[in-house]
N, C-alpha and C. Protein backbone atom coordinates (compact mmCIF):
# COMPACT_ATOMS: atom_id res chain seq x y z
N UNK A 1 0.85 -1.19 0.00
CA UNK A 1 0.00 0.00 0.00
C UNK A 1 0.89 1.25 0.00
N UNK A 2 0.45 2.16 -1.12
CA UNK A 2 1.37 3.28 -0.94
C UNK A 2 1.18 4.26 -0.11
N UNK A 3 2.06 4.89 0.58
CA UNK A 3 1.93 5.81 2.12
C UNK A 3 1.81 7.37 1.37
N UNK A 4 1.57 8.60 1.83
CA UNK A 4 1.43 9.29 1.75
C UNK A 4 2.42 10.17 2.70
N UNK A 5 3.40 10.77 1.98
CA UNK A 5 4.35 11.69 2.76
C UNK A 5 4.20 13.36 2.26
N UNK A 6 4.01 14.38 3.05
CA UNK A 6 4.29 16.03 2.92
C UNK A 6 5.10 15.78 3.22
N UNK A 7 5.85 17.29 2.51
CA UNK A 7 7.15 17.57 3.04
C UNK A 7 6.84 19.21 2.94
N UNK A 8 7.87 19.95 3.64
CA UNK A 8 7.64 21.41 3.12
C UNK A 8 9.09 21.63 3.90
N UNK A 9 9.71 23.09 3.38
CA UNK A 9 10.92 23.29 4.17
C UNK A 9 10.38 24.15 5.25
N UNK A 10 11.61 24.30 6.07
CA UNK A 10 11.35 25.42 7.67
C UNK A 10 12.63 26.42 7.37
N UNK A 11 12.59 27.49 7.52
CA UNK A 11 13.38 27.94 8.08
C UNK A 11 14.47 27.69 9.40
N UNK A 12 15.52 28.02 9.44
CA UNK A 12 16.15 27.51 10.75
C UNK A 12 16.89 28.99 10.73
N UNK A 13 17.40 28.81 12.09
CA UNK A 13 18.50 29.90 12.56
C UNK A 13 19.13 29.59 12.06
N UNK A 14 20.25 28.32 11.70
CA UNK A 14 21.09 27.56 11.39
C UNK A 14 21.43 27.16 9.78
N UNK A 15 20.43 26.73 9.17
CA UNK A 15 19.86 26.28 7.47
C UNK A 15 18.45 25.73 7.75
N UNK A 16 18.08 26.33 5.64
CA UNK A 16 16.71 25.33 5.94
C UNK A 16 16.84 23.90 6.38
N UNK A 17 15.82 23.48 6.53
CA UNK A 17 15.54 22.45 6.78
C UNK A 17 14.37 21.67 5.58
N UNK A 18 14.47 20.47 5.33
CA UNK A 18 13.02 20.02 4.72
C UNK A 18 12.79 19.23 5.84
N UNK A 19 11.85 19.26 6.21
CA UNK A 19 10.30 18.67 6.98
C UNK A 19 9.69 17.45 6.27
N UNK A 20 9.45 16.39 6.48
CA UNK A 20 8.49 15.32 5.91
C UNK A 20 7.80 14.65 6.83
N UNK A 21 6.60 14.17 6.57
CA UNK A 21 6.25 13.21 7.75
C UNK A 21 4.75 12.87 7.32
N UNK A 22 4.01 11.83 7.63
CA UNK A 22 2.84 11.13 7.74
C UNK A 22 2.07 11.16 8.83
N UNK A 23 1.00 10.63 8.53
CA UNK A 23 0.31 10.59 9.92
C UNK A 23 1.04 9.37 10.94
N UNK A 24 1.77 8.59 10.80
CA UNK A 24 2.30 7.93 11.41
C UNK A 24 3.89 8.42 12.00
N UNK A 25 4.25 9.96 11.89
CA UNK A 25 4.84 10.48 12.33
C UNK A 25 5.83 11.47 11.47
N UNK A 26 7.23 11.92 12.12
CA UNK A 26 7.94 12.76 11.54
C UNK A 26 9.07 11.64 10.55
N UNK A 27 9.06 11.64 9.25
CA UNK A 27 10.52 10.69 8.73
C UNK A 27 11.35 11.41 8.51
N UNK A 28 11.58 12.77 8.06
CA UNK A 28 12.58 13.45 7.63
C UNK A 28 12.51 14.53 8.51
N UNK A 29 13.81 15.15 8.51
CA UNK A 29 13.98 16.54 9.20
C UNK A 29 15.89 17.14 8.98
N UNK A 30 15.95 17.26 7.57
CA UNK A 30 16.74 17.36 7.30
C UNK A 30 17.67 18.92 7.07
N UNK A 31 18.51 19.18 7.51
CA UNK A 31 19.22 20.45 7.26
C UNK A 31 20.11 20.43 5.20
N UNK A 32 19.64 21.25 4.95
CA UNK A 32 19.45 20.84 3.21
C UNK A 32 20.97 21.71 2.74
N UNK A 33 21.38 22.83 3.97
CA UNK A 33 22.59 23.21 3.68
C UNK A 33 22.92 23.31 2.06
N UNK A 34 23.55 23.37 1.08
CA UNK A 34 23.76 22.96 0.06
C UNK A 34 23.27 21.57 -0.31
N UNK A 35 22.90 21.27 -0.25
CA UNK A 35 21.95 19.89 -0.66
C UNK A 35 20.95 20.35 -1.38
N UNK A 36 20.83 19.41 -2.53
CA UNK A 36 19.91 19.60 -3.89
C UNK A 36 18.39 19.41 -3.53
N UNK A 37 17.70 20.21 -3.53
CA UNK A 37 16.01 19.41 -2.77
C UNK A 37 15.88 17.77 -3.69
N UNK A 38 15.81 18.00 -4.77
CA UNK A 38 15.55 16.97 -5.62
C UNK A 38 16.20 15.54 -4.86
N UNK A 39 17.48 15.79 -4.69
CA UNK A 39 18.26 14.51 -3.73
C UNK A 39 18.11 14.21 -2.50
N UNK A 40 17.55 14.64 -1.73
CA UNK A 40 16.69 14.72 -0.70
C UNK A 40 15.66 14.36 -0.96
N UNK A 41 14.60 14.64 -1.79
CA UNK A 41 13.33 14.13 -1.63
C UNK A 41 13.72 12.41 -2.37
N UNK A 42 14.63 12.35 -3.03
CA UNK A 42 14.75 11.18 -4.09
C UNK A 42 15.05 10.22 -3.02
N UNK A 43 16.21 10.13 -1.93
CA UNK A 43 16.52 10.00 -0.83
C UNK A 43 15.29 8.99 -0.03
N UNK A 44 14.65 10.13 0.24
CA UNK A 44 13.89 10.05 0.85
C UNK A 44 12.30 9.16 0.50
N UNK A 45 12.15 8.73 -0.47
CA UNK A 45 11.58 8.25 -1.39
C UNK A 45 11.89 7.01 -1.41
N UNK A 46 13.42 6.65 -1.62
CA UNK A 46 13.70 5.27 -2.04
C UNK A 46 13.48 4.63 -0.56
N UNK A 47 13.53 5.43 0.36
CA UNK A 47 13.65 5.18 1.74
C UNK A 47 12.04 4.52 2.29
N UNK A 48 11.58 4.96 1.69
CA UNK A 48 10.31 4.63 2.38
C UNK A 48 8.79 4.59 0.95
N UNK A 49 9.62 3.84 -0.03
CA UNK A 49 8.67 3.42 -1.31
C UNK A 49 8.08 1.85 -0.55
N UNK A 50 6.73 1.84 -1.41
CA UNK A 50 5.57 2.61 -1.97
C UNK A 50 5.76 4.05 -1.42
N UNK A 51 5.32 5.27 -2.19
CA UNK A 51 4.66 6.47 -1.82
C UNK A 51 5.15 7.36 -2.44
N UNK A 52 3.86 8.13 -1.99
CA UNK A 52 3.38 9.23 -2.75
C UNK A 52 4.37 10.90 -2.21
N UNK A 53 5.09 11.56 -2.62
CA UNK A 53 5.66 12.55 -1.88
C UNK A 53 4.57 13.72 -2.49
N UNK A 54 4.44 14.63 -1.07
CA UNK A 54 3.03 15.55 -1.54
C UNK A 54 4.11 17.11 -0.94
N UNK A 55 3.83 17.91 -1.42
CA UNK A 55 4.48 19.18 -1.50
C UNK A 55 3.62 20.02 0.13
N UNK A 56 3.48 20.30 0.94
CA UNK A 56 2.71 21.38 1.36
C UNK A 56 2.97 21.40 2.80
N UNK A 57 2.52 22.09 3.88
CA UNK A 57 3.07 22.52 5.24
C UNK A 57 1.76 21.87 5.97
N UNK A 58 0.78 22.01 5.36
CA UNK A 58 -0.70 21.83 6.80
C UNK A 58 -0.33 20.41 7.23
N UNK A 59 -0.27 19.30 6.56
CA UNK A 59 -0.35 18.31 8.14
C UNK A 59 0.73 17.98 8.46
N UNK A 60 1.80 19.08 8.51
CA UNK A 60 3.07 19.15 9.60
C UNK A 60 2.84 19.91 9.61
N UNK A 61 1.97 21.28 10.17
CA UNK A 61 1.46 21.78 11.29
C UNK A 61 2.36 21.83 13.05
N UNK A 62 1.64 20.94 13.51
CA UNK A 62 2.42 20.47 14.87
C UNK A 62 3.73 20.62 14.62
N UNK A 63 4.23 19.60 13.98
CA UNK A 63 5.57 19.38 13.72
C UNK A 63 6.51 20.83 13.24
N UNK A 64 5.93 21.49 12.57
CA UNK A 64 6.43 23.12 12.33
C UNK A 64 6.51 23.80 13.40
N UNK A 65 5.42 23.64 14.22
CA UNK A 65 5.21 24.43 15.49
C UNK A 65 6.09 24.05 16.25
N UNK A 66 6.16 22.47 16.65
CA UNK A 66 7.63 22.17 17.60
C UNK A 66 8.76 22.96 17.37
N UNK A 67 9.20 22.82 16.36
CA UNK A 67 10.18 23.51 15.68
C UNK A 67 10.38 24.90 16.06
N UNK A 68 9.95 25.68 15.76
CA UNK A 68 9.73 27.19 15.73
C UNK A 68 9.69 26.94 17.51
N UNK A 69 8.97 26.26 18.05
CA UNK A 69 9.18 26.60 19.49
C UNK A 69 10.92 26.02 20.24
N UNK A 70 11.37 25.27 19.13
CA UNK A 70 12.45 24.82 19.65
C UNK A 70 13.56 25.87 19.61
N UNK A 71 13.41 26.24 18.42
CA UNK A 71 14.49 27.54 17.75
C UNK A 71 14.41 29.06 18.73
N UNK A 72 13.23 28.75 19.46
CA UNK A 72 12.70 29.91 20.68
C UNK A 72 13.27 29.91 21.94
N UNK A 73 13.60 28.07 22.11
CA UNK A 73 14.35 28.06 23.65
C UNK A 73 13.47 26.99 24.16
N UNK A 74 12.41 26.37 23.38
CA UNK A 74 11.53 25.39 24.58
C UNK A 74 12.05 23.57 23.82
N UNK A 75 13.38 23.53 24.73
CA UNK A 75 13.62 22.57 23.99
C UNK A 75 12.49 21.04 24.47
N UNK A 76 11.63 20.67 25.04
CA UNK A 76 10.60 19.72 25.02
C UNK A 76 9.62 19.71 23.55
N UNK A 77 9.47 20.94 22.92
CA UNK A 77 8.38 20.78 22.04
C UNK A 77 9.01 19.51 21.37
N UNK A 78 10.41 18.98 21.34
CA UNK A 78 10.57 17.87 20.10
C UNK A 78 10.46 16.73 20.16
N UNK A 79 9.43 16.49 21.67
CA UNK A 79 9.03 14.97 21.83
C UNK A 79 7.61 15.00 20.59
N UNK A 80 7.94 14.39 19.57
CA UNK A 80 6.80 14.64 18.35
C UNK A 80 7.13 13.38 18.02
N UNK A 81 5.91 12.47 17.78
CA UNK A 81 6.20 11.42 16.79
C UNK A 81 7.26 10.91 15.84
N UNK A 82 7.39 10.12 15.63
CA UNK A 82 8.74 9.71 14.12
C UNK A 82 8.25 8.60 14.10
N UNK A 83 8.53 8.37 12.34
CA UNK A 83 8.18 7.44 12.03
C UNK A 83 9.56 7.02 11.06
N UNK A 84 10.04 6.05 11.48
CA UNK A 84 11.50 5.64 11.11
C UNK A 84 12.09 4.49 10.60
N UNK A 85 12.33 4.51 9.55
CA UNK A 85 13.19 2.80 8.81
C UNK A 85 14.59 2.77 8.82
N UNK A 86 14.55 1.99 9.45
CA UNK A 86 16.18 1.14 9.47
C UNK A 86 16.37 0.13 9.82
N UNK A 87 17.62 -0.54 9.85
CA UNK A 87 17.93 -1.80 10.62
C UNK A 87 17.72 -1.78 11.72
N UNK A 88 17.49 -2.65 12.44
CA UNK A 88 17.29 -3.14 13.80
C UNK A 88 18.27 -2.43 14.93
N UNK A 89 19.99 -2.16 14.15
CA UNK A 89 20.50 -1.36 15.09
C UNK A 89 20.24 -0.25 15.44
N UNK A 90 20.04 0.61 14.03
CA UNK A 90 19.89 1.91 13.51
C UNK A 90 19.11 2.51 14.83
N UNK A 91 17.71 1.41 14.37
CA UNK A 91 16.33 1.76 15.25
C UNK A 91 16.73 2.05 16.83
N UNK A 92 17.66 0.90 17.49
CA UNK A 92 17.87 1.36 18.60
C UNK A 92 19.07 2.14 19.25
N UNK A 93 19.65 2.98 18.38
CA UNK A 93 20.33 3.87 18.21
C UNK A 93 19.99 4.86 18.44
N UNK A 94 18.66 5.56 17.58
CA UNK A 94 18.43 6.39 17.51
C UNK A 94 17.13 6.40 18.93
N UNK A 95 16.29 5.26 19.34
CA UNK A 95 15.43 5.41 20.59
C UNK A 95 16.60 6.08 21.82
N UNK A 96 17.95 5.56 21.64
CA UNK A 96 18.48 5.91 22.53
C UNK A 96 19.23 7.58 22.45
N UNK A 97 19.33 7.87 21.43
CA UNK A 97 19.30 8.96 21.35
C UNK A 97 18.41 9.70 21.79
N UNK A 98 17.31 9.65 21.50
CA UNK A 98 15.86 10.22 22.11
C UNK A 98 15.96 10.33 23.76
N UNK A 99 16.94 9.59 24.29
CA UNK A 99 16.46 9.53 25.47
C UNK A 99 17.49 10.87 26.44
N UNK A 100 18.55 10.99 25.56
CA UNK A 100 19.62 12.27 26.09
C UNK A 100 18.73 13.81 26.24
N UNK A 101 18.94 13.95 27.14
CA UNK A 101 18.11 15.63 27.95
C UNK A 101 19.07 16.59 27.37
N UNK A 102 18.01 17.81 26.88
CA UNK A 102 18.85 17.99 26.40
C UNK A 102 19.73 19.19 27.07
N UNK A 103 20.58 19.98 26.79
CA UNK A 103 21.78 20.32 27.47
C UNK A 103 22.99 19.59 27.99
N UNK A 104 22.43 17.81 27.43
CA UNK A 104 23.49 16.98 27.92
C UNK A 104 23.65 16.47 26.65
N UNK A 105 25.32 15.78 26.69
CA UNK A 105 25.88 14.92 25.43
C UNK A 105 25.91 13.45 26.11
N UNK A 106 26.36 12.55 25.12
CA UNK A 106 26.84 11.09 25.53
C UNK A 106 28.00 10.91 24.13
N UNK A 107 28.68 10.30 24.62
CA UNK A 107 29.94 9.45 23.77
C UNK A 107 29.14 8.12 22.75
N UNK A 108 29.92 8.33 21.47
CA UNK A 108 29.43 7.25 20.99
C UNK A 108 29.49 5.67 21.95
N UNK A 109 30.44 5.33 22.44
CA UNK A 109 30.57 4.54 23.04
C UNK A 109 29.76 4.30 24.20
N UNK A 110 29.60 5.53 25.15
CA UNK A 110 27.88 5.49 25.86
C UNK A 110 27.29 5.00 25.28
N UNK A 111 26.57 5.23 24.37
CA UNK A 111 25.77 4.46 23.13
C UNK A 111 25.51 3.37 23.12
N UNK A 112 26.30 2.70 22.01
CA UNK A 112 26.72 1.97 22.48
C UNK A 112 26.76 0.66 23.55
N UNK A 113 27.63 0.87 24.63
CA UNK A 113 27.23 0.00 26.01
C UNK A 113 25.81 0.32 26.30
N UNK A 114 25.12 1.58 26.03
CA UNK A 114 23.12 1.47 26.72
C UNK A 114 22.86 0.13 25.61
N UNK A 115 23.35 -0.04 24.77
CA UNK A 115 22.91 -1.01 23.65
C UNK A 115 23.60 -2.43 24.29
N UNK A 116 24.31 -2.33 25.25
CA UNK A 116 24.70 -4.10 25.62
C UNK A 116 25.30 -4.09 24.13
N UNK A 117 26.15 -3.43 23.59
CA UNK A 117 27.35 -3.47 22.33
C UNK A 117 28.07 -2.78 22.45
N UNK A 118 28.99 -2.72 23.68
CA UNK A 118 30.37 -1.67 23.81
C UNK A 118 31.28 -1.59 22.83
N UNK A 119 30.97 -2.86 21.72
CA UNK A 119 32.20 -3.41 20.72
C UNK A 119 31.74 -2.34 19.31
N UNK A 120 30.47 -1.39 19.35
CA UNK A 120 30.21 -0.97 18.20
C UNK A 120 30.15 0.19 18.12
N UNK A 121 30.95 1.04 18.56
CA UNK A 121 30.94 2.71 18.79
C UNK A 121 30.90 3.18 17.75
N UNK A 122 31.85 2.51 16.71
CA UNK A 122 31.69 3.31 15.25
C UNK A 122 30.64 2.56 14.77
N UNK A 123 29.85 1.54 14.63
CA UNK A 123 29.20 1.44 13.95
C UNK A 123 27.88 2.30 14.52
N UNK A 124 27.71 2.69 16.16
CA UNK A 124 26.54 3.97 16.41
C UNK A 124 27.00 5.48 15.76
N UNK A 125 28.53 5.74 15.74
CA UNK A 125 28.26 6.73 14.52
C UNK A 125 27.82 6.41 13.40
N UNK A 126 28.42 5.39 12.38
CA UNK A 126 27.43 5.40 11.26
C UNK A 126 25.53 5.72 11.54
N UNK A 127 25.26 5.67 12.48
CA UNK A 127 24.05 5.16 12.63
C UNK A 127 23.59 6.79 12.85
N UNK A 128 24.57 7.45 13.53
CA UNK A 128 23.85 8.99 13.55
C UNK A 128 24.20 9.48 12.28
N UNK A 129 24.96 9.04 11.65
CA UNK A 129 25.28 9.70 10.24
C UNK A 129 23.92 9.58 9.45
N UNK A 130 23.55 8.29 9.05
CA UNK A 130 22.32 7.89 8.63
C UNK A 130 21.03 8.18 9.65
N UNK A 131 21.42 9.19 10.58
CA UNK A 131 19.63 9.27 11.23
C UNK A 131 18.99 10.59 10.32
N UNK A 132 17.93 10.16 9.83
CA UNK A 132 16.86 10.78 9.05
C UNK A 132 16.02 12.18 9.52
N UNK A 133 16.27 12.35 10.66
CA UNK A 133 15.12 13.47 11.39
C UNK A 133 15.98 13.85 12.65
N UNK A 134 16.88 14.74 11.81
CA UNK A 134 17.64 15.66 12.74
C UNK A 134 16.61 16.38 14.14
N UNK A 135 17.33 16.74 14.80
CA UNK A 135 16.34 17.43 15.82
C UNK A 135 15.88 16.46 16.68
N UNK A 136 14.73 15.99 16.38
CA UNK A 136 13.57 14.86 16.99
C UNK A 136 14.60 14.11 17.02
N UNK A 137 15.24 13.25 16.12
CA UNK A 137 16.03 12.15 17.13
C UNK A 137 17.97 13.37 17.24
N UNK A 138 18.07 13.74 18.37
CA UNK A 138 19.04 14.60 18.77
C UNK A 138 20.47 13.89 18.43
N UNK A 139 21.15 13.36 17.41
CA UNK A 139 22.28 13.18 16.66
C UNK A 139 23.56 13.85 17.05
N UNK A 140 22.96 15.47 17.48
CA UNK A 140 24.03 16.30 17.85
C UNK A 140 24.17 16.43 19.01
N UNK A 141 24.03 15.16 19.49
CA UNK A 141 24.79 15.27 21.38
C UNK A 141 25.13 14.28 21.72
N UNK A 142 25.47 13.39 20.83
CA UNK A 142 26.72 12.34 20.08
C UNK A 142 28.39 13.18 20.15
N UNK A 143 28.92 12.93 21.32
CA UNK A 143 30.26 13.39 21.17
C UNK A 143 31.53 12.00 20.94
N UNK A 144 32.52 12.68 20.45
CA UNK A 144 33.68 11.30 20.67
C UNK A 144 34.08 11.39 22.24
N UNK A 145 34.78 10.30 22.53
CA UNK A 145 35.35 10.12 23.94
C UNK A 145 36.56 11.23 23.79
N UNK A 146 36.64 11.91 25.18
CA UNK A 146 37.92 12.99 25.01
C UNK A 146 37.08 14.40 25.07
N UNK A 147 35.66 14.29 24.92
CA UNK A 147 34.95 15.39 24.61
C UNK A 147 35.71 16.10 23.23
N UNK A 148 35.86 15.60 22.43
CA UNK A 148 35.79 15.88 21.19
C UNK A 148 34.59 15.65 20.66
N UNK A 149 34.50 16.64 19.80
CA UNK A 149 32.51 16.92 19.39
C UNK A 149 32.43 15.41 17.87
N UNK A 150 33.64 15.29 17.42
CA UNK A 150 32.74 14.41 16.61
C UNK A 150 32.83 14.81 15.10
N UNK A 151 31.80 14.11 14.21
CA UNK A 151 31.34 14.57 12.87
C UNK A 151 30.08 15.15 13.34
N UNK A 152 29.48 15.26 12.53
CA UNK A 152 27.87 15.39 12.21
C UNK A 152 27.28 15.70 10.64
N UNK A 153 26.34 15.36 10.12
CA UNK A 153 26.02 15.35 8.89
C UNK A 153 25.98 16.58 8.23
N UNK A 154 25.39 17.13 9.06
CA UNK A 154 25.44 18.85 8.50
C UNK A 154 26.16 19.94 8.45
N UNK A 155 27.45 19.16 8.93
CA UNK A 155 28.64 20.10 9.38
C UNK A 155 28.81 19.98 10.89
N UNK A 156 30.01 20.08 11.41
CA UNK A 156 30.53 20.20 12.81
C UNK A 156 29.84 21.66 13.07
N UNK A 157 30.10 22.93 12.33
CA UNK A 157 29.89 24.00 12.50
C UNK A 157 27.96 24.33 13.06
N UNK A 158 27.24 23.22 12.52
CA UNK A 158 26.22 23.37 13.12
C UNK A 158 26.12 22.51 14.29
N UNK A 159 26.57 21.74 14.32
CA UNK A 159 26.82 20.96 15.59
C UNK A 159 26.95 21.77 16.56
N UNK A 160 28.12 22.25 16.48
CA UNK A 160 27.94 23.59 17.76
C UNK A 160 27.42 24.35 17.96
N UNK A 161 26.41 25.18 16.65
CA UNK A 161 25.42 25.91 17.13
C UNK A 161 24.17 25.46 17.50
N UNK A 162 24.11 24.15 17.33
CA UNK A 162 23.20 23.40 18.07
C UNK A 162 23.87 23.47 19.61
N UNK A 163 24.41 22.81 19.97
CA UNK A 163 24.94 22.29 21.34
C UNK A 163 25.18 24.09 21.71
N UNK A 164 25.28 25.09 21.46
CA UNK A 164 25.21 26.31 22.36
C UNK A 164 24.26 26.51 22.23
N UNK A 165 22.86 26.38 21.56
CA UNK A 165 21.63 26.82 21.48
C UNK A 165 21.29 26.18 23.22
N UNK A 166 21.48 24.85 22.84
CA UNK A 166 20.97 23.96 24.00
C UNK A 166 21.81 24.19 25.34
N UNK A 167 22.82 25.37 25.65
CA UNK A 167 23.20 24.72 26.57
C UNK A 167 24.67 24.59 27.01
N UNK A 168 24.75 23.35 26.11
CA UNK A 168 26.22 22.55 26.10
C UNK A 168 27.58 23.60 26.30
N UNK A 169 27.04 24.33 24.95
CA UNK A 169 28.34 24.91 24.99
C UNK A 169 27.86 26.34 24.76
N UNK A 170 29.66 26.56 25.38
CA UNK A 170 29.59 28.62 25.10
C UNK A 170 30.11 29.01 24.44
């Protein structure tokens, strides 16, 4: 059965963003930085075919609103639905991500061991590399051991203006 996905972009302090999501939650939340929309939505598509990609903002609504309230200072609005495909690790990679407060980081290797797999630190970075819905699942409070900040998909440089938005850093 084919699914039905909107997408629309957001503004950010930081870069746009494209927005996607279903009634079964948020799948995308991507910082598009120089990134082609077309490869992104194509992306995003192969990711979660059957379906239909629909252009428009109303039923991410909510999900806009989190946003805009996040970029304000209320970092809770981003407990919002997701709706997410991956491997089995991926998946609990990223629940555990969800679970970091935010103003706080964890080490890939934290990670990791919450996963009963201390042996796979790099393979939980790959796993934030490939997480789909920046923000909602929090990617950027993934540090290396040493408190070294890491990669991040969208640039290190937003990494940190994430992590001082939140907090972390000054």
């Amino acid at each position: 059965m084919e699914e039905t996905i909107s997408y629309t972009r957001v503004a950010s302090p930081w870069s746009t963003l494209l927005l996607a999501g279903s009634e079964k939650g948020i799948c995308c939340c991507e910082f598009l930085g120089g990134k082609e929309l077309g490869q992104v939505l194509a992306h995003l598509h192969n990711r979660h075919r059957p379906v239909q990609l629909r252009e428009g903002g109303r039923p991410l609504a909510a999900a806009i609103n989190a946003l805009e309230r996040y970029f304000s200072g209320d970092f809770s609005s981003l407990d919002h639905p997701v709706h997410l495909k991956g491997t089995p690790f991926q998946l609990g990679v990223w629940a555990r991500l969800r679970e970091i407060p935010t103003g706080q980081v964890a080490t890939y290797g934290e990670i990791a061991a919450r996963l009963g797999r201390p042996e796979t630190a790099r393979a939980v970075g790959q796993a934030c590399r490939s997480n789909p819905v920046a923000l909602f699942v929090p990617c950027h409070r993934i540090i290396a051991a040493g408190g070294k900040l890491g990669g991040f998909a969208s640039g290190t440089h937003v990494k940190k203006a994430l992590l001082r938005h939140e907090g972390w850093l000054r």
